[in-house]
N, C-alpha and C. Protein backbone atom coordinates (compact mmCIF):
# COMPACT_ATOMS: atom_id res chain seq x y z
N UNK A 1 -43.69 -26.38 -48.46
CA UNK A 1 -43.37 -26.66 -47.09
C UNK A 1 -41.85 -26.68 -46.92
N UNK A 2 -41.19 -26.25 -45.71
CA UNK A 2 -40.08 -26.40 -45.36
C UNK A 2 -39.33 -27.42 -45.11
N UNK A 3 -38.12 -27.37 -45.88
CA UNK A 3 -37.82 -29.46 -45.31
C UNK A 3 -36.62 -28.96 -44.52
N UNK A 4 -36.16 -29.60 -43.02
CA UNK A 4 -35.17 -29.05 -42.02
C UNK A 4 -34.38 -30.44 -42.91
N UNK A 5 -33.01 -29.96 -43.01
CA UNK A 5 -31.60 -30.63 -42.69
C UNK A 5 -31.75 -31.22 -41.84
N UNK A 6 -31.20 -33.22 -42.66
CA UNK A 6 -31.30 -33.77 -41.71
C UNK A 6 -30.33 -34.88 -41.44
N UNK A 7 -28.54 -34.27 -40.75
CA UNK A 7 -27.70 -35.06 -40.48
C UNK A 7 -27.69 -36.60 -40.96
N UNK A 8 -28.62 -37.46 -40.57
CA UNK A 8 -28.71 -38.23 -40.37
C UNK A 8 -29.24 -39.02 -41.95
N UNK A 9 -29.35 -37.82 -42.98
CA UNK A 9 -29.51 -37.75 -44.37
C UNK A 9 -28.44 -37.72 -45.27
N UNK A 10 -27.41 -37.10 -44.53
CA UNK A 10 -26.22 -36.68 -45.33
C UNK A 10 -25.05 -37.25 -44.50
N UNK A 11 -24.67 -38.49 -44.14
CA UNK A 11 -23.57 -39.25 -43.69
C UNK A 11 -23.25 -38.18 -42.40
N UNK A 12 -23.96 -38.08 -41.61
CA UNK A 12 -23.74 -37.37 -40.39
C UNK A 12 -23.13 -36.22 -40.04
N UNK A 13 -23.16 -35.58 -41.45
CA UNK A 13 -22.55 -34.24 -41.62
C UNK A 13 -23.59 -33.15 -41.61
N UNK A 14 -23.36 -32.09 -40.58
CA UNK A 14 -24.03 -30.69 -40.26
C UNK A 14 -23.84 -30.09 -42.27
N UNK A 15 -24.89 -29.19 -41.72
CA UNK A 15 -24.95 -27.91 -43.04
C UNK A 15 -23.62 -27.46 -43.33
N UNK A 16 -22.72 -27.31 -42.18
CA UNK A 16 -21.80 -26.64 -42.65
C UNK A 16 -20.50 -27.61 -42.57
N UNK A 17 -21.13 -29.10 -43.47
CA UNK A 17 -20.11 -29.96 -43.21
C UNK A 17 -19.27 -30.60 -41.89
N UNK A 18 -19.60 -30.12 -40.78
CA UNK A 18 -18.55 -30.72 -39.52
C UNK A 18 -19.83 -31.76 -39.52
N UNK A 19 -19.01 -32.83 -38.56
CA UNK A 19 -19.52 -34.18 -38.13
C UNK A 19 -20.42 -34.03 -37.23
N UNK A 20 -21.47 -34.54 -37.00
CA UNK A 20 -22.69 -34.35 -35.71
C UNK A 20 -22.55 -35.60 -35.14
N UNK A 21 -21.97 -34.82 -33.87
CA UNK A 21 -21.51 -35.72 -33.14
C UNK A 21 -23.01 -36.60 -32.58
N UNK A 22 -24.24 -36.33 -32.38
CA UNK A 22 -25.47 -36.63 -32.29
C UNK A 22 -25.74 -38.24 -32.83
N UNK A 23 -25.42 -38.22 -34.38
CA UNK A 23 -25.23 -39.30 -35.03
C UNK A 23 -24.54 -40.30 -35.03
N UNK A 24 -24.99 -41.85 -34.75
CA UNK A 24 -24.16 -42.82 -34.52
C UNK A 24 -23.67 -43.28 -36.02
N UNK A 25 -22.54 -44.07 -35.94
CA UNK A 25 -22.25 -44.17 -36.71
C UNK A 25 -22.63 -45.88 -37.02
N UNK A 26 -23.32 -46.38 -36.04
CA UNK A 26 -23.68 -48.13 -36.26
C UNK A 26 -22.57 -49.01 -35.85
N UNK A 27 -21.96 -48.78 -35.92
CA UNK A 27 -20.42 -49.58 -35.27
C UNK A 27 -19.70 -49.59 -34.06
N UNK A 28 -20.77 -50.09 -32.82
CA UNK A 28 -20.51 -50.63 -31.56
C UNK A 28 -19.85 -52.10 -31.41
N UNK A 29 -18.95 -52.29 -30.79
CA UNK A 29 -18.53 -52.48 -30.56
C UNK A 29 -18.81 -54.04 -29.49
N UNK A 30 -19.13 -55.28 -29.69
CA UNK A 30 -20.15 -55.82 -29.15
C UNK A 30 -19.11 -57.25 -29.03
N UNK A 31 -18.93 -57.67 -27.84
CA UNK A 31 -18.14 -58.53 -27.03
C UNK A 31 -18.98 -59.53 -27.66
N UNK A 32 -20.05 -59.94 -27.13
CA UNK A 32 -20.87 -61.48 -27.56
C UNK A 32 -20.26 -61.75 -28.76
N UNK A 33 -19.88 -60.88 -30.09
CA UNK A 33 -19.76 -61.31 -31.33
C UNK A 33 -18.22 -61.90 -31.49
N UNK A 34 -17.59 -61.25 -30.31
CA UNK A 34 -15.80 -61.63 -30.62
C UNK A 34 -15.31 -62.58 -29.16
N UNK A 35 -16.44 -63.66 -29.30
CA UNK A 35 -16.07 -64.42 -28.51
C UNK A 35 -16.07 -64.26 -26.96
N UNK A 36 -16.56 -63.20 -26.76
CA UNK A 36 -16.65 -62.51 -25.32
C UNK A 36 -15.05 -61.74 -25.09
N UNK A 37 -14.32 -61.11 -25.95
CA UNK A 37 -13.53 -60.59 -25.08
C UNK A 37 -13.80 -58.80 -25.84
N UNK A 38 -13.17 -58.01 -25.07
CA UNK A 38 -13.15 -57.00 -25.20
C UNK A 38 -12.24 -56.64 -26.12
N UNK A 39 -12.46 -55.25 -26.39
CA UNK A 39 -11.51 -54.66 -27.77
C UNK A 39 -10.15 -54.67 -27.45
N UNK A 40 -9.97 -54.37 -25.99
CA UNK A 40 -8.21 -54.77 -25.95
C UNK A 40 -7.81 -55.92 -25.74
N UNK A 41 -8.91 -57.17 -25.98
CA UNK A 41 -8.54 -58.46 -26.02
C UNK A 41 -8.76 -59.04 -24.05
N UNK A 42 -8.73 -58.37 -23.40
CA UNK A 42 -9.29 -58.76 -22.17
C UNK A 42 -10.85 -59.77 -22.07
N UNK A 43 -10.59 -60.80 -21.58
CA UNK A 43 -12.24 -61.28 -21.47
C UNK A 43 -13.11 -60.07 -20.72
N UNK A 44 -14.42 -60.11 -21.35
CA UNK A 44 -15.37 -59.56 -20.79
C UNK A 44 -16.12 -60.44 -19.66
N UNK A 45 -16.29 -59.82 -18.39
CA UNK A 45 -16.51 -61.15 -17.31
C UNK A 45 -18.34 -60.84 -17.45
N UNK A 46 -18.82 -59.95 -18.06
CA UNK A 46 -20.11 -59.88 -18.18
C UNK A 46 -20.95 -60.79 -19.25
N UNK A 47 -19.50 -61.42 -20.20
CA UNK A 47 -20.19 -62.68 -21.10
C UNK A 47 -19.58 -63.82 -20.52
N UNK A 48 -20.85 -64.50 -20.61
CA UNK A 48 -20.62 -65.60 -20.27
C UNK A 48 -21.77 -66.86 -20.65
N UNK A 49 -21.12 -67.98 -19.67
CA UNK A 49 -22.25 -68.85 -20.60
C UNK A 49 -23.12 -69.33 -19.14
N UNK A 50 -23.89 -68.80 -18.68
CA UNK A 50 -24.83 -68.67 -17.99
C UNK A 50 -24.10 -68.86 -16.96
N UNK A 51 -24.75 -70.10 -15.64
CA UNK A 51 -25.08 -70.28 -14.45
C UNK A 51 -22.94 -70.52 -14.14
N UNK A 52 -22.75 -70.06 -13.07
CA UNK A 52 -21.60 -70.69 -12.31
C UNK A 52 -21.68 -71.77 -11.87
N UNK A 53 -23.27 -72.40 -11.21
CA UNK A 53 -23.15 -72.97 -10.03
C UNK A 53 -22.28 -74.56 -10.59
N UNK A 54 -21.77 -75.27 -9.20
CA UNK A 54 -20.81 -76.73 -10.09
C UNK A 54 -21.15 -77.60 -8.77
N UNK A 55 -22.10 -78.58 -9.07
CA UNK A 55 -22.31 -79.17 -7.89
C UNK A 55 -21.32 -79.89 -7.12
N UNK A 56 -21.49 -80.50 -5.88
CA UNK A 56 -19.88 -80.95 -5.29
C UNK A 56 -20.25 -82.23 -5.34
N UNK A 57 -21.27 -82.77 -5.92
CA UNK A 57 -21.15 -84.56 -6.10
C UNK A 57 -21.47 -84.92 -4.38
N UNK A 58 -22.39 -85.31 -3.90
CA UNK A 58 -22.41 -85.70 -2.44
C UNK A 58 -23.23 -87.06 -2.81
């Protein structure tokens, strides 16, 4: 039986050696883990620690 090449077998390298771009490489990039800020160090306003709401004490 025929076995197809399979990038994702050989460190994400095509038959003819170039990179497949197709293939992730696992290393995203993930705000929750660095404290909520982004890679250029900006907070990410999409992490957070839940609810805004702040009652006004009446």
């Amino acid at each position: 039986m025929f076995e197809y090449y399979k990038p994702t077998e050989h460190g994400g390298l095509k038959e003819d050696g170039i990179p497949d771009m197709r293939v992730g490489t696992g290393e995203k990039y993930k705000p929750t883990e660095h404290s909520g800020l982004k890679e250029d160090g900006v907070p990410d306003m999409r992490v957070g620690s839940g609810s805004t709401y702040k009652p006004t004490g009446k």
